[in-house]
Protein backbone atom coordinates (compact mmCIF):
# COMPACT_ATOMS: atom_id res chain seq x y z
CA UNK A 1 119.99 125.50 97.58
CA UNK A 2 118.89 123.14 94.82
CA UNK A 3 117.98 124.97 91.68
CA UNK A 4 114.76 123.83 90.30
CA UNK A 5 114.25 124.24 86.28
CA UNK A 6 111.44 122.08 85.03
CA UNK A 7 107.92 120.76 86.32
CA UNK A 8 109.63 117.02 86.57
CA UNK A 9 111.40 117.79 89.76
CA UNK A 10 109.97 115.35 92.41
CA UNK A 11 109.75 118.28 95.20
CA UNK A 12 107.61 120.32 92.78
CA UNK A 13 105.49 117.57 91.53
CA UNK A 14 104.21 116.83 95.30
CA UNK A 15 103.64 120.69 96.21
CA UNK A 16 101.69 121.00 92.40
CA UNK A 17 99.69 118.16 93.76
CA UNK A 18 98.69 120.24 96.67
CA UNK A 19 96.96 122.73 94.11
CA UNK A 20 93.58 120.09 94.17
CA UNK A 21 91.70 118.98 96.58
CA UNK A 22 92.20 115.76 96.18
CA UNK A 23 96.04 116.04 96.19
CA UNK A 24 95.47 117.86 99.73
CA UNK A 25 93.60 115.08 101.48
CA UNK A 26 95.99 112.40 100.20
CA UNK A 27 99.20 114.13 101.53
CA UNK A 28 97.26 115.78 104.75
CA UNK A 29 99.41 118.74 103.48
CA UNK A 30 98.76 122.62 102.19
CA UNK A 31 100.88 125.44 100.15
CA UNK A 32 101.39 128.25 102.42
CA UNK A 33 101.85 131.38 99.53
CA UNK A 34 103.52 134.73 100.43
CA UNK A 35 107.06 135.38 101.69
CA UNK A 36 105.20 136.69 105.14
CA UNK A 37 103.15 133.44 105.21
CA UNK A 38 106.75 130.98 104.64
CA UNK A 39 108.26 133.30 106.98
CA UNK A 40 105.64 132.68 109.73
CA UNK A 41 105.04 129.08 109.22
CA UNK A 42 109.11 128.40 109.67
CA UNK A 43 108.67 130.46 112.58
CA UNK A 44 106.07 128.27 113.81
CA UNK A 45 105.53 125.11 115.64
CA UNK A 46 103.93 123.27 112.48
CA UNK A 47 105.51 120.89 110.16
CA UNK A 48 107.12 122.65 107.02
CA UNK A 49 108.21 120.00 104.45
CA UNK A 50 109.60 122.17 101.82
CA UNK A 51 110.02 125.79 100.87
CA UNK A 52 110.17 127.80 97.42
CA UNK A 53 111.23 130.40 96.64
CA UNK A 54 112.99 132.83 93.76
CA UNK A 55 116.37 133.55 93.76
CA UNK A 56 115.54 137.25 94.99
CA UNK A 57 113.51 135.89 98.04
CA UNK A 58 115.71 132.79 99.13
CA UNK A 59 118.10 134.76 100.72
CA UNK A 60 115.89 136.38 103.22
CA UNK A 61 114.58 132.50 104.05
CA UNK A 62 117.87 130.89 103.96
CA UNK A 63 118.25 131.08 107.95
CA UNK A 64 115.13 129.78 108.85
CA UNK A 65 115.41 126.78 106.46
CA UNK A 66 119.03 125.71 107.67
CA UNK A 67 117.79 126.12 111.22
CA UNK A 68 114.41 123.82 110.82
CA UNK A 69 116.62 121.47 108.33
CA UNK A 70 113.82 122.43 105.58
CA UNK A 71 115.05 121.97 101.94
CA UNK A 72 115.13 125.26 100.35
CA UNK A 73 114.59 125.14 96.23
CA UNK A 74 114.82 128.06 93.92
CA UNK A 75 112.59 128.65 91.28
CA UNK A 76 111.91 131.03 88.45
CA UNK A 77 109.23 133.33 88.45
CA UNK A 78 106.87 130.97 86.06
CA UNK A 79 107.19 128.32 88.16
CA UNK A 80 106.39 129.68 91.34
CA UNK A 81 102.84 131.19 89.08
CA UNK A 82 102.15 127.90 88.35
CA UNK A 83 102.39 126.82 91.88
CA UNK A 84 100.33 129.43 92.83
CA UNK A 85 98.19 128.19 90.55
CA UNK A 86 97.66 131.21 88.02
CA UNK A 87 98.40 131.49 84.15
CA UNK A 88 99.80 135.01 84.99
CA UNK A 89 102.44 136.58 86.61
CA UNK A 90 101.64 137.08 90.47
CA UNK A 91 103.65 138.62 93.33
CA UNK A 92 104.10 135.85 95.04
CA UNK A 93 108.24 135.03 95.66
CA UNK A 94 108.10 132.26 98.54
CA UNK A 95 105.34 129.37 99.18
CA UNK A 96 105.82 126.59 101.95
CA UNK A 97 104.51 123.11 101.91
């Protein structure tokens, strides 16, 4: 599981691009938010490009990654806000792309 520290990461720069509108329509992609919501989209039939998720949540997501050959990247609470796309601390621990 790559550990992701910073906002230059190349996996976190396309999911932040998913925050606008704009960045949706050019990748034809979304951010799936909640552990539930990761958990049900790597269940799922659909595409899932990336997950993230903090190092308390990644183990419970681990399985499902290895098994769909989705790259699994852990992140610190801040970052996972910011994807989230809030200046505050949210309870968010796992979002999908």
């Amino acid at each position: 599981m790559p550990d992701i520290s910073g906002i230059k990461h190349p996996a976190y720069r396309e999911a932040e691009a998913l925050l606008k509108p704009a960045g949706r329509a050019a990748q034809g992609r979304y951010l799936v938010e909640g552990a539930d919501l990761t958990t049900q989209a790597l269940a799922s039939p659909a595409p899932v490009q990336a997950v993230f998720a903090t190092p308390g949540e990644a183990p419970n997501l681990q399985a499902a990654c290895r098994e769909r050959s989705v790259p699994l990247y852990l992140l610190g609470a801040g970052l996972i806000n910011r994807l989230v796309g809030t200046g505050y601390e949210t309870a968010v621990t796992a979002l999908a792309v």
